[in-house]
N, C-alpha and C. Protein backbone atom coordinates (compact mmCIF):
# COMPACT_ATOMS: atom_id res chain seq x y z
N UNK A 1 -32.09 -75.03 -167.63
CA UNK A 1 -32.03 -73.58 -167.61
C UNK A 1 -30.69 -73.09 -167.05
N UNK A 2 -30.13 -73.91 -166.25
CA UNK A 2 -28.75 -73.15 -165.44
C UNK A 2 -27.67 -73.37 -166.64
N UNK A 3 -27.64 -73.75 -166.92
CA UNK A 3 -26.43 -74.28 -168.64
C UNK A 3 -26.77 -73.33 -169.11
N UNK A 4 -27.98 -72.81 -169.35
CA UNK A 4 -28.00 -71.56 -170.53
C UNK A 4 -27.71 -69.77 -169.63
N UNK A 5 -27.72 -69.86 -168.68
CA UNK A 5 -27.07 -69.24 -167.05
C UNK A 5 -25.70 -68.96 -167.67
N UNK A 6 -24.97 -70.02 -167.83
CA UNK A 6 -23.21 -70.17 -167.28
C UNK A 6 -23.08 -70.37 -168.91
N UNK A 7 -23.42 -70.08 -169.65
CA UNK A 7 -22.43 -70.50 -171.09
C UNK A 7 -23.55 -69.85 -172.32
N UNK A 8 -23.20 -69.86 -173.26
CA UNK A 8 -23.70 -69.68 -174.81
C UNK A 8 -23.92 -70.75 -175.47
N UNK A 9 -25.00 -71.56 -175.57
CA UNK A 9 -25.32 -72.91 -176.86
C UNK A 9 -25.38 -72.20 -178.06
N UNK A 10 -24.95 -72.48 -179.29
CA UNK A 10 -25.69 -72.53 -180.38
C UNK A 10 -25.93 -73.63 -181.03
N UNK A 11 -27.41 -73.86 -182.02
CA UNK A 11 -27.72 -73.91 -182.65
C UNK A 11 -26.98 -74.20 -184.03
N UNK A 12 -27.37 -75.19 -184.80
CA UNK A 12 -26.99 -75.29 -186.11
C UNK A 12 -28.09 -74.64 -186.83
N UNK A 13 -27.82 -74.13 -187.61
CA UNK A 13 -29.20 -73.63 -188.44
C UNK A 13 -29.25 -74.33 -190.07
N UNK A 14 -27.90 -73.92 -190.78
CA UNK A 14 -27.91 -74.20 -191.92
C UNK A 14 -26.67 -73.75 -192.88
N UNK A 15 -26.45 -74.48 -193.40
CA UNK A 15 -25.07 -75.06 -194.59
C UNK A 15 -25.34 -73.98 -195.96
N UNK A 16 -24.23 -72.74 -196.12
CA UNK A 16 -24.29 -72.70 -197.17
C UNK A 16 -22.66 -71.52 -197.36
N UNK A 17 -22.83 -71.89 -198.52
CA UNK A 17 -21.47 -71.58 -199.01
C UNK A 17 -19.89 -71.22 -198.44
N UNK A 18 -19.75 -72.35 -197.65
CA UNK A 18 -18.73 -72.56 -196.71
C UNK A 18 -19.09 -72.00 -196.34
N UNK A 19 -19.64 -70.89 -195.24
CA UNK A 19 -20.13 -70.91 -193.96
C UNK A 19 -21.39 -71.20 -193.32
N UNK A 20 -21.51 -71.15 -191.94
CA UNK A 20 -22.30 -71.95 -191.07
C UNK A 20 -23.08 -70.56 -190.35
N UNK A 21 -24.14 -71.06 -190.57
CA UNK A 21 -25.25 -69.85 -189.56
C UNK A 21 -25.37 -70.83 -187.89
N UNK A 22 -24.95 -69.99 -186.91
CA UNK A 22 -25.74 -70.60 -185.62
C UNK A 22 -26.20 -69.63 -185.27
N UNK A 23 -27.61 -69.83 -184.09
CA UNK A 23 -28.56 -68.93 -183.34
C UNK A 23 -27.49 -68.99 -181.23
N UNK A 24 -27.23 -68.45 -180.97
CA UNK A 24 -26.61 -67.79 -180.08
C UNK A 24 -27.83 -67.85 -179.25
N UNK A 25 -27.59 -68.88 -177.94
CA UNK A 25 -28.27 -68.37 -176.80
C UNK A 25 -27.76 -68.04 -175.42
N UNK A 26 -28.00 -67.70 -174.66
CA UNK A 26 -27.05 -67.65 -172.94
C UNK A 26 -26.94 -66.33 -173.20
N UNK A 27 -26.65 -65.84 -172.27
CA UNK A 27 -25.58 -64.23 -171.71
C UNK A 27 -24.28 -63.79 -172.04
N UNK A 28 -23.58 -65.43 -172.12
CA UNK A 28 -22.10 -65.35 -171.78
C UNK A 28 -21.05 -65.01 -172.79
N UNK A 29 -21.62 -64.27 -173.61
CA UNK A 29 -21.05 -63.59 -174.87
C UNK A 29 -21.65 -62.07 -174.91
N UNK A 30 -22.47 -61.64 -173.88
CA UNK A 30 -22.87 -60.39 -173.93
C UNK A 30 -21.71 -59.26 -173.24
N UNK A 31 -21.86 -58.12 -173.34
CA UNK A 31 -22.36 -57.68 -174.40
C UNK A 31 -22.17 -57.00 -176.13
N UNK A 32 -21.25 -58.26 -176.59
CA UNK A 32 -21.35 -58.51 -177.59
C UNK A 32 -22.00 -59.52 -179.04
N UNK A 33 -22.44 -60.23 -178.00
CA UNK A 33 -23.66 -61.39 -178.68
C UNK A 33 -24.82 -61.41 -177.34
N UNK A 34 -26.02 -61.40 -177.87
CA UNK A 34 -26.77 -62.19 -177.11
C UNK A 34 -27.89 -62.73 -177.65
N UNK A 35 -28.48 -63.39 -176.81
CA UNK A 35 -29.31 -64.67 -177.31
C UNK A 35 -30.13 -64.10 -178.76
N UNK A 36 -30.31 -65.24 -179.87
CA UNK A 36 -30.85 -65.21 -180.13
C UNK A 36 -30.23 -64.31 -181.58
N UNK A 37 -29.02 -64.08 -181.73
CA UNK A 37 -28.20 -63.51 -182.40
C UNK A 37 -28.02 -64.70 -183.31
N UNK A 38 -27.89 -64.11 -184.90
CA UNK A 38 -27.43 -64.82 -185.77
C UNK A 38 -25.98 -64.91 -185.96
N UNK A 39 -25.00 -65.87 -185.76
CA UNK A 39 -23.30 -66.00 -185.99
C UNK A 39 -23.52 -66.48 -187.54
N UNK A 40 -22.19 -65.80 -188.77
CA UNK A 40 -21.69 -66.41 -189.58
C UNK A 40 -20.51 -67.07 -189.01
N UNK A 41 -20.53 -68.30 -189.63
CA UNK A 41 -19.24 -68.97 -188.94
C UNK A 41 -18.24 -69.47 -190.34
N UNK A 42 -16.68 -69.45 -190.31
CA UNK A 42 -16.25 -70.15 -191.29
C UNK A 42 -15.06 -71.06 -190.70
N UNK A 43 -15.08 -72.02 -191.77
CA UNK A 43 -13.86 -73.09 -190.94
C UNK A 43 -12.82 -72.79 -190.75
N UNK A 44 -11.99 -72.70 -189.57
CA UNK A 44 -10.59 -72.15 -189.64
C UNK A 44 -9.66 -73.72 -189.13
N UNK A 45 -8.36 -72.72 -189.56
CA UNK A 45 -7.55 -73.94 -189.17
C UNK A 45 -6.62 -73.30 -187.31
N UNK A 46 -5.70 -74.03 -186.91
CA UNK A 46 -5.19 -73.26 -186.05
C UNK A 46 -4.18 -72.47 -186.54
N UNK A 47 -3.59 -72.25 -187.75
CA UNK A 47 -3.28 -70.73 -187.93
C UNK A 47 -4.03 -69.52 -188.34
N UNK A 48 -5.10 -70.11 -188.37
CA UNK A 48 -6.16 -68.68 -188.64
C UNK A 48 -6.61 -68.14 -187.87
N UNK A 49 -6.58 -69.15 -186.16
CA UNK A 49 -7.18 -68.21 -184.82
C UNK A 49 -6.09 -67.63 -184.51
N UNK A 50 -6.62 -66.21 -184.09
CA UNK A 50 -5.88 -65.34 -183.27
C UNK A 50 -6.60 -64.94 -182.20
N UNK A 51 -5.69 -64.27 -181.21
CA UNK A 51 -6.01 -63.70 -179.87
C UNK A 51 -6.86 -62.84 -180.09
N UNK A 52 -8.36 -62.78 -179.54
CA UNK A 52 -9.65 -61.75 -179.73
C UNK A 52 -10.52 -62.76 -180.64
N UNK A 53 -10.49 -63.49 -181.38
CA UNK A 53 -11.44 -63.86 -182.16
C UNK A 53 -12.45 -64.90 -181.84
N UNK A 54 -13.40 -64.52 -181.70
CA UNK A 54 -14.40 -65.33 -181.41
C UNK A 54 -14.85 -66.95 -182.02
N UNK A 55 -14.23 -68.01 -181.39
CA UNK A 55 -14.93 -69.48 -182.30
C UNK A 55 -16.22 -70.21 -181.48
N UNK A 56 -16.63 -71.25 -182.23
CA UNK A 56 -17.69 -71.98 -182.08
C UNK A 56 -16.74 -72.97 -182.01
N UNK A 57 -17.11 -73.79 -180.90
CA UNK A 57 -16.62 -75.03 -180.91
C UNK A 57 -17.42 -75.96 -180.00
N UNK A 58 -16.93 -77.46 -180.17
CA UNK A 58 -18.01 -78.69 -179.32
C UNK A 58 -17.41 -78.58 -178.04
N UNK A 59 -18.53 -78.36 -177.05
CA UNK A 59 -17.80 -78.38 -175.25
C UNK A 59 -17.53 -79.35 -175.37
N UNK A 60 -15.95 -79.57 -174.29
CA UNK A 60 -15.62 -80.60 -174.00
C UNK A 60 -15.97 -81.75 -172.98
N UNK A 61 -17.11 -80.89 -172.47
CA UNK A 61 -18.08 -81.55 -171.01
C UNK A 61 -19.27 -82.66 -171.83
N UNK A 62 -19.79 -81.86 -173.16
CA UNK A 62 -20.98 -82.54 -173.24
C UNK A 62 -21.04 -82.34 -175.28
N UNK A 63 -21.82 -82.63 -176.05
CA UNK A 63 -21.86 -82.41 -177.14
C UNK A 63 -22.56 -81.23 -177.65
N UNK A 64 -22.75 -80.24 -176.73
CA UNK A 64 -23.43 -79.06 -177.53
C UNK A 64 -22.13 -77.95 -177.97
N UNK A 65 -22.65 -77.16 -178.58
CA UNK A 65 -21.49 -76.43 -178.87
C UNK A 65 -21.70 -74.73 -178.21
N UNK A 66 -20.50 -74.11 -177.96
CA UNK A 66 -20.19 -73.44 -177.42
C UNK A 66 -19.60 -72.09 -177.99
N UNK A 67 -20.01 -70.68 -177.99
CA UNK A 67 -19.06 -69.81 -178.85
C UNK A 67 -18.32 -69.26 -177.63
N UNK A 68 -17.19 -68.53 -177.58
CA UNK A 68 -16.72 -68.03 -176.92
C UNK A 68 -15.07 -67.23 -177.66
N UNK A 69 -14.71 -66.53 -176.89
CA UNK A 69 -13.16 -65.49 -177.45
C UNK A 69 -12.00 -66.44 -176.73
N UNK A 70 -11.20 -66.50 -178.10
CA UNK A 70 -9.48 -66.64 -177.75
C UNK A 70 -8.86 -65.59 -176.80
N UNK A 71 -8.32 -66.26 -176.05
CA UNK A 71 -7.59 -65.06 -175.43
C UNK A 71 -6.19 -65.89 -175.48
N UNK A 72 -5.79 -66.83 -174.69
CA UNK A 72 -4.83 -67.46 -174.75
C UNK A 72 -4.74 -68.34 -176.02
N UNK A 73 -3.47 -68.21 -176.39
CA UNK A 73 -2.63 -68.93 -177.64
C UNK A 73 -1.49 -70.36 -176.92
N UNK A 74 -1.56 -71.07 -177.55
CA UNK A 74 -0.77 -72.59 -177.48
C UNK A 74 0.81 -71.61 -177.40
N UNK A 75 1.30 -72.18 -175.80
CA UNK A 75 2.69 -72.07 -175.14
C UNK A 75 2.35 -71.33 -174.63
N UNK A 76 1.44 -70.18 -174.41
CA UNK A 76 1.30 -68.73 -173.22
C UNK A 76 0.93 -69.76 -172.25
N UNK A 77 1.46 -68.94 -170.78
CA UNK A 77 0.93 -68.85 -169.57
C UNK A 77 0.00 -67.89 -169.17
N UNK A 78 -0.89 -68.18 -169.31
CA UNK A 78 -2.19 -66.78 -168.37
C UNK A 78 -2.78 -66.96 -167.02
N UNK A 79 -3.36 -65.60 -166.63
CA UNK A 79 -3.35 -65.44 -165.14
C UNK A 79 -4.82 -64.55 -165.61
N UNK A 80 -5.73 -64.51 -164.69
CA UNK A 80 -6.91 -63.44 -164.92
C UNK A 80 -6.79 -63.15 -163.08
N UNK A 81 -7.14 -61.77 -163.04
CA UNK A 81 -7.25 -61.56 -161.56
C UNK A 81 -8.33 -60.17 -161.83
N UNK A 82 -9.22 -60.48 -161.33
CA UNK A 82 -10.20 -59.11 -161.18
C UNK A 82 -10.42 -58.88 -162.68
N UNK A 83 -10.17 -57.62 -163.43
CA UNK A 83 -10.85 -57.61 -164.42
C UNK A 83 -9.88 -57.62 -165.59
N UNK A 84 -8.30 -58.40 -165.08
CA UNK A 84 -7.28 -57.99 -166.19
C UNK A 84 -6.63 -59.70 -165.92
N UNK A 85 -6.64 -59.38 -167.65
CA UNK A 85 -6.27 -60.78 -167.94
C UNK A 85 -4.82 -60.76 -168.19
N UNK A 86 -3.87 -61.87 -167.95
CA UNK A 86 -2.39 -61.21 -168.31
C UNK A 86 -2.10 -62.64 -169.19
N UNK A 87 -1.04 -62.53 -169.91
CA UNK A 87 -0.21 -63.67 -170.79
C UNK A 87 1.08 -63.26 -170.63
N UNK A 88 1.87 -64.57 -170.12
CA UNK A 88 2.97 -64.37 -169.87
C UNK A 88 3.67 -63.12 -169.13
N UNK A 89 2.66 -63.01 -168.18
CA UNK A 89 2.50 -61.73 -166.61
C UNK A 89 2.53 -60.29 -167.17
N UNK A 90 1.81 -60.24 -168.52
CA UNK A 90 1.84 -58.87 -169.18
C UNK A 90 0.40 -58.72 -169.51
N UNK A 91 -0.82 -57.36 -168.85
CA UNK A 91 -1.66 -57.57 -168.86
C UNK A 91 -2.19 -57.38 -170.52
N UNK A 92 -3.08 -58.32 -170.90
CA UNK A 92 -3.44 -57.79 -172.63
C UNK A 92 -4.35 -56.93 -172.51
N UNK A 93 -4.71 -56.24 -173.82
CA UNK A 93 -5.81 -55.00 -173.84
C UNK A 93 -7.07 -55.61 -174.64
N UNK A 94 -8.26 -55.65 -174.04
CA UNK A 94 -9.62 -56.28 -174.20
C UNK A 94 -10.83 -55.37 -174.73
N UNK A 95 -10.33 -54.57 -175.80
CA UNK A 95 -11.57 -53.38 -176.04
C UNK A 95 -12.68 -53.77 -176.57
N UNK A 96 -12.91 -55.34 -176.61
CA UNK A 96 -14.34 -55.74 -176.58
C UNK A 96 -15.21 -55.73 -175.59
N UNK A 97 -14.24 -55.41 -174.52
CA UNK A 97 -15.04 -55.51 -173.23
C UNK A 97 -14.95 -54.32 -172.51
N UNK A 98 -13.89 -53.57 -172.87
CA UNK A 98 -13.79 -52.01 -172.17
C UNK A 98 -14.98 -51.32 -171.71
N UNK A 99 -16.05 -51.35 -172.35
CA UNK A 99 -17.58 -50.30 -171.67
C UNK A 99 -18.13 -51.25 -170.78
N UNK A 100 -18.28 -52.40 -170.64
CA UNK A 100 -18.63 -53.51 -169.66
C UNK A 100 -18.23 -53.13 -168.70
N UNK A 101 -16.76 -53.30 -168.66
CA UNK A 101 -16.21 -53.39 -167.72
C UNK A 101 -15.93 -51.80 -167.15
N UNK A 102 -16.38 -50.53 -167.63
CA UNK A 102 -16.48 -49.40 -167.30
C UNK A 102 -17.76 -49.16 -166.59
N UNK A 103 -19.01 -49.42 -167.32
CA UNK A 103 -20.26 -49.82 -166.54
C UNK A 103 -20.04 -50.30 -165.11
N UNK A 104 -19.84 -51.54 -165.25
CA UNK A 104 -19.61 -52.04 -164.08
C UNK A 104 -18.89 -52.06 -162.88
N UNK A 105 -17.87 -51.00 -163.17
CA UNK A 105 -17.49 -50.73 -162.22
C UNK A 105 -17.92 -49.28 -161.87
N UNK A 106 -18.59 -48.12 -162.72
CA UNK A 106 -19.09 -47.31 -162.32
C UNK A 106 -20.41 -47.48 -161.50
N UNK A 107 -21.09 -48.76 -161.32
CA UNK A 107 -22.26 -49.58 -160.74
C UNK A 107 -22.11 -50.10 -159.39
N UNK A 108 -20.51 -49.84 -159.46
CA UNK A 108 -20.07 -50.76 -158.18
C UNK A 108 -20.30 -52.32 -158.01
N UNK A 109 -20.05 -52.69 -159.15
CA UNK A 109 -20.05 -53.93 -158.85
C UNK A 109 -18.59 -54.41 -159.78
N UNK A 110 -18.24 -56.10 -159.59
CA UNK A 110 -17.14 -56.65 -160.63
C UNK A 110 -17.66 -57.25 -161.85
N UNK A 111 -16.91 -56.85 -162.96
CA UNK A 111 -17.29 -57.39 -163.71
C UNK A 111 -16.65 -58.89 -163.81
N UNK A 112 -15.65 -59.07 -163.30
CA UNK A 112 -15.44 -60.42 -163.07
C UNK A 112 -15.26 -61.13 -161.90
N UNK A 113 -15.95 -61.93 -161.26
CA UNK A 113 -16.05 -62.59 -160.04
C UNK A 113 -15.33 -63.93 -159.88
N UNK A 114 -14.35 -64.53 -161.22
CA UNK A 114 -13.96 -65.75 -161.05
C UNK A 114 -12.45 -65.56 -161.89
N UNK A 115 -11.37 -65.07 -160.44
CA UNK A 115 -9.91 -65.68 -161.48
C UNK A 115 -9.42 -67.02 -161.64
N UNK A 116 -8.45 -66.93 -162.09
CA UNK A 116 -7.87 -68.07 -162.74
C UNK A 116 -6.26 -67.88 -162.30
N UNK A 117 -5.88 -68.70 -162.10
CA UNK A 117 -4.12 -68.65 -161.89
C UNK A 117 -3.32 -70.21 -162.98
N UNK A 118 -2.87 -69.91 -163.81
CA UNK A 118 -2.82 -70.96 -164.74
C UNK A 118 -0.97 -71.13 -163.96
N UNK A 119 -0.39 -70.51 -163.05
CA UNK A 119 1.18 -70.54 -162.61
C UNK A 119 1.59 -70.61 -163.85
N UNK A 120 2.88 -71.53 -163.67
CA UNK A 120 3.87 -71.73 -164.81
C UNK A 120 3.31 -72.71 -165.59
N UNK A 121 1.71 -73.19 -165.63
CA UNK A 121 1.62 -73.93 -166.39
C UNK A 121 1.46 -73.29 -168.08
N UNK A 122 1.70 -73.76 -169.19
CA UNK A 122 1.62 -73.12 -170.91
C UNK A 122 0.39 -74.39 -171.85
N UNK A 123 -0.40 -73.37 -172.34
CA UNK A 123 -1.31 -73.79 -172.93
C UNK A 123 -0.72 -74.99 -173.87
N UNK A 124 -0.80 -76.24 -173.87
CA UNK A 124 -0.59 -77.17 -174.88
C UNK A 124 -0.79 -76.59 -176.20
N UNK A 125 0.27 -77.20 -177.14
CA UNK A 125 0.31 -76.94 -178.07
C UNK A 125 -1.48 -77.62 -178.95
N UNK A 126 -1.60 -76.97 -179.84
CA UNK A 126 -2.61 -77.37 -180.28
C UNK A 126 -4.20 -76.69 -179.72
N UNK A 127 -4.10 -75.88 -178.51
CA UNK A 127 -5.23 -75.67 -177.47
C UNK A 127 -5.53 -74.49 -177.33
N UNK A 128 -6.31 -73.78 -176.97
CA UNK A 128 -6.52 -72.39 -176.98
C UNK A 128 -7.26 -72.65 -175.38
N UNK A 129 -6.74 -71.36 -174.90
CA UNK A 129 -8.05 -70.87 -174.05
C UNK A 129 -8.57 -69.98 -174.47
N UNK A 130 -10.13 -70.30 -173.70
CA UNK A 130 -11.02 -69.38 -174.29
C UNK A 130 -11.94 -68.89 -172.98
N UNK A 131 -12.63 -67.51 -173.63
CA UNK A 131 -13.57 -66.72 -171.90
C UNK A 131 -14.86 -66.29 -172.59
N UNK A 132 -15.89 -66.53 -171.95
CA UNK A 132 -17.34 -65.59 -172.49
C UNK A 132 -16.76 -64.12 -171.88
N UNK A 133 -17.34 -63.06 -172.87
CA UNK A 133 -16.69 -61.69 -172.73
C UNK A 133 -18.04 -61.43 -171.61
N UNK A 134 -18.87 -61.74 -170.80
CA UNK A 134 -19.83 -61.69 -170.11
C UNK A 134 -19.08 -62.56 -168.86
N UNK A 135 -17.79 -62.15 -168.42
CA UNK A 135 -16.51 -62.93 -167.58
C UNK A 135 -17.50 -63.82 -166.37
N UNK A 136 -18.35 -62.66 -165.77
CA UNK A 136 -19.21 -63.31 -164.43
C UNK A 136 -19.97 -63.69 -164.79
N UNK A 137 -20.76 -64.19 -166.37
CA UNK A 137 -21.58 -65.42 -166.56
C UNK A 137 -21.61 -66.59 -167.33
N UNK A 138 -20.39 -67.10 -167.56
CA UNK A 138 -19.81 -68.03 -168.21
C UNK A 138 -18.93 -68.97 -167.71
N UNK A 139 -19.38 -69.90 -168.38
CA UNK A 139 -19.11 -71.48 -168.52
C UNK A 139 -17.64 -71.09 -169.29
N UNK A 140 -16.43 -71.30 -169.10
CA UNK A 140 -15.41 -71.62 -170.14
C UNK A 140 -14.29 -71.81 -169.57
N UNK A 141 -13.04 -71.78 -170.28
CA UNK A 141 -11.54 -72.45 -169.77
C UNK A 141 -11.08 -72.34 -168.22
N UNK A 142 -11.55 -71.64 -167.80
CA UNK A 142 -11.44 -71.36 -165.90
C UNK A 142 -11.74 -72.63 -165.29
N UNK A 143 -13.24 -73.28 -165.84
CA UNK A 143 -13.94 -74.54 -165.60
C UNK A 143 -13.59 -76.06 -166.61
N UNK A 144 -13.72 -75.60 -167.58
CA UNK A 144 -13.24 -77.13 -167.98
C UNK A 144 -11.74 -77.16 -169.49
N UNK A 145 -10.95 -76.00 -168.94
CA UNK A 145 -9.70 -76.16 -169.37
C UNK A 145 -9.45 -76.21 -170.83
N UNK A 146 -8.81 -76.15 -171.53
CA UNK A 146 -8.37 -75.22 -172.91
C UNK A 146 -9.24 -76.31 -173.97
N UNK A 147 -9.37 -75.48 -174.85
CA UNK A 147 -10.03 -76.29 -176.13
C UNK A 147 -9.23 -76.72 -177.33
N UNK A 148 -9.35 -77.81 -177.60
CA UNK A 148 -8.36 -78.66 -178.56
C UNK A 148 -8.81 -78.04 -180.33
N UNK A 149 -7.73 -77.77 -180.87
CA UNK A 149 -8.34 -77.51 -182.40
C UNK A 149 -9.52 -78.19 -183.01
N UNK A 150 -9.21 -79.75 -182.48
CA UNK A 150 -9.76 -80.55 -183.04
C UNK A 150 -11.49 -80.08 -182.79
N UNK A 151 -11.52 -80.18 -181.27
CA UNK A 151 -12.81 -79.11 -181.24
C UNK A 151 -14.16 -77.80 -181.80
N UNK A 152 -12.75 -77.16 -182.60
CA UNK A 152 -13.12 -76.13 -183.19
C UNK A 152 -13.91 -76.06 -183.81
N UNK A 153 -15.43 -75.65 -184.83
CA UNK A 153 -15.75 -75.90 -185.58
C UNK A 153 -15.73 -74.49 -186.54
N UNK A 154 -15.44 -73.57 -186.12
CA UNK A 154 -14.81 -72.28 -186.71
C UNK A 154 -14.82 -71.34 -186.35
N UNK A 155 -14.67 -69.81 -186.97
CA UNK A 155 -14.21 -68.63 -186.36
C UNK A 155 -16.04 -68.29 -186.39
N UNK A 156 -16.44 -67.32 -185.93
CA UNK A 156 -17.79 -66.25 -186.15
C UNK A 156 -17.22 -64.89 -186.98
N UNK A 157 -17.71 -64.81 -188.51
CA UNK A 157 -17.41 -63.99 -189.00
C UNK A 157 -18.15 -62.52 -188.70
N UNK A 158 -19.38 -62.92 -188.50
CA UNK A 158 -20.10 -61.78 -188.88
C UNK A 158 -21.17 -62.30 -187.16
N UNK A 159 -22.25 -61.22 -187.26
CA UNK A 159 -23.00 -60.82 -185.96
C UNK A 159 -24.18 -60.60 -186.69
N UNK A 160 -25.42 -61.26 -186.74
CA UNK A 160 -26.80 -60.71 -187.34
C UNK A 160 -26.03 -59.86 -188.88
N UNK A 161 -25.46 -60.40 -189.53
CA UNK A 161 -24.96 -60.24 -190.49
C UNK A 161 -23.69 -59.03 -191.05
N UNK A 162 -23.92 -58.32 -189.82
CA UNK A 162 -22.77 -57.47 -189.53
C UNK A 162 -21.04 -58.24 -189.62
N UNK A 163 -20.32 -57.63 -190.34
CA UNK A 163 -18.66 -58.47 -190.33
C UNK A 163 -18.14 -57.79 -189.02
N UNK A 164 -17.54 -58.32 -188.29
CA UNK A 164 -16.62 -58.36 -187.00
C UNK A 164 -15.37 -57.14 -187.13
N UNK A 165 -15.19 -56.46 -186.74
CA UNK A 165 -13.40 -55.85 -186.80
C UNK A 165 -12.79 -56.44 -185.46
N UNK A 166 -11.82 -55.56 -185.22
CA UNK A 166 -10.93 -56.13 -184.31
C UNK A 166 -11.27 -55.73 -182.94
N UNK A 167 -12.22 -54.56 -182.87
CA UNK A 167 -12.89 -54.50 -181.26
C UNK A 167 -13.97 -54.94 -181.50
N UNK A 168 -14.53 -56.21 -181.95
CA UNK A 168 -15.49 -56.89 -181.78
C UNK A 168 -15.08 -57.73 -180.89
């Protein structure tokens, strides 16, 4: 039960026409996925991820798989402190998470309880970091460090069949 606490599993469901259905469980994609949510997924390569886009990929801790958002790109340096994430000490803009993080601080509480200081270190080529947009209940790159392409198993196109835009 605490794994499904700190991260998002999905589910394989089923194979069809180049893309992949998974069932979405955990918090740590809320509140823009939550449990129990259908993902379209399609195979990407690493020039098809970009910064904001949500992939499925195999944790690197254990063999289940994991969805979570790009934020960092291969050669950035990032820093998260409180509720602003920066690349290359310039904070980025997160409007997937903007009412979250408005909520929550009109609640008085943080929406994120765990930074990260990456210094002068730069994402290996080939690697992404990645964050559950649910910052204070997720399992991801803070804890077990950037995800390899090879990893990847693709982007999430769509949401309970809904297609994604760019503040998804």
């Amino acid at each position: 039960m605490s794994s499904l606490l700190w991260n998002i599993v999905v589910s394989t469901m089923l194979l069809q026409g180049g893309s992949q259905s998974y069932i979405a469980e955990g918090p740590a994609m809320q509140p823009n996925i939550y449990a129990e949510d259908r993902l379209t997924v399609v195979k990407a390569t690493e020039k098809d991820i970009e910064r904001g886009d949500i992939i499925v990929f195999q944790s690197p801790e254990n063999n289940k798989m994991f969805v979570k958002r790009v934020v960092g790109l291969p050669g950035e340096k990032i820093k998260i402190k409180g509720n602003q994430v920066y690349i290359n000490s310039k904070v980025i803009k997160e409007p997937y998470i903007k009412e979250a993080v408005k909520k929550a601080k009109a609640e008085g509480y943080a929406y994120n309880i765990t930074d990260y200081n990456g210094g002068n270190k730069k994402i290996p080529q080939h690697q992404f970091f990645v964050l559950g947009d649910n910052r204070s209940n997720s399992l991801d790159s803070r804890m077990f460090g950037t995800i390899s392409i090879q990893k990847v198993k693709g982007e999430v196109t769509a949401i309970q069949g809904k297609k994604l835009n760019s503040s998804n």
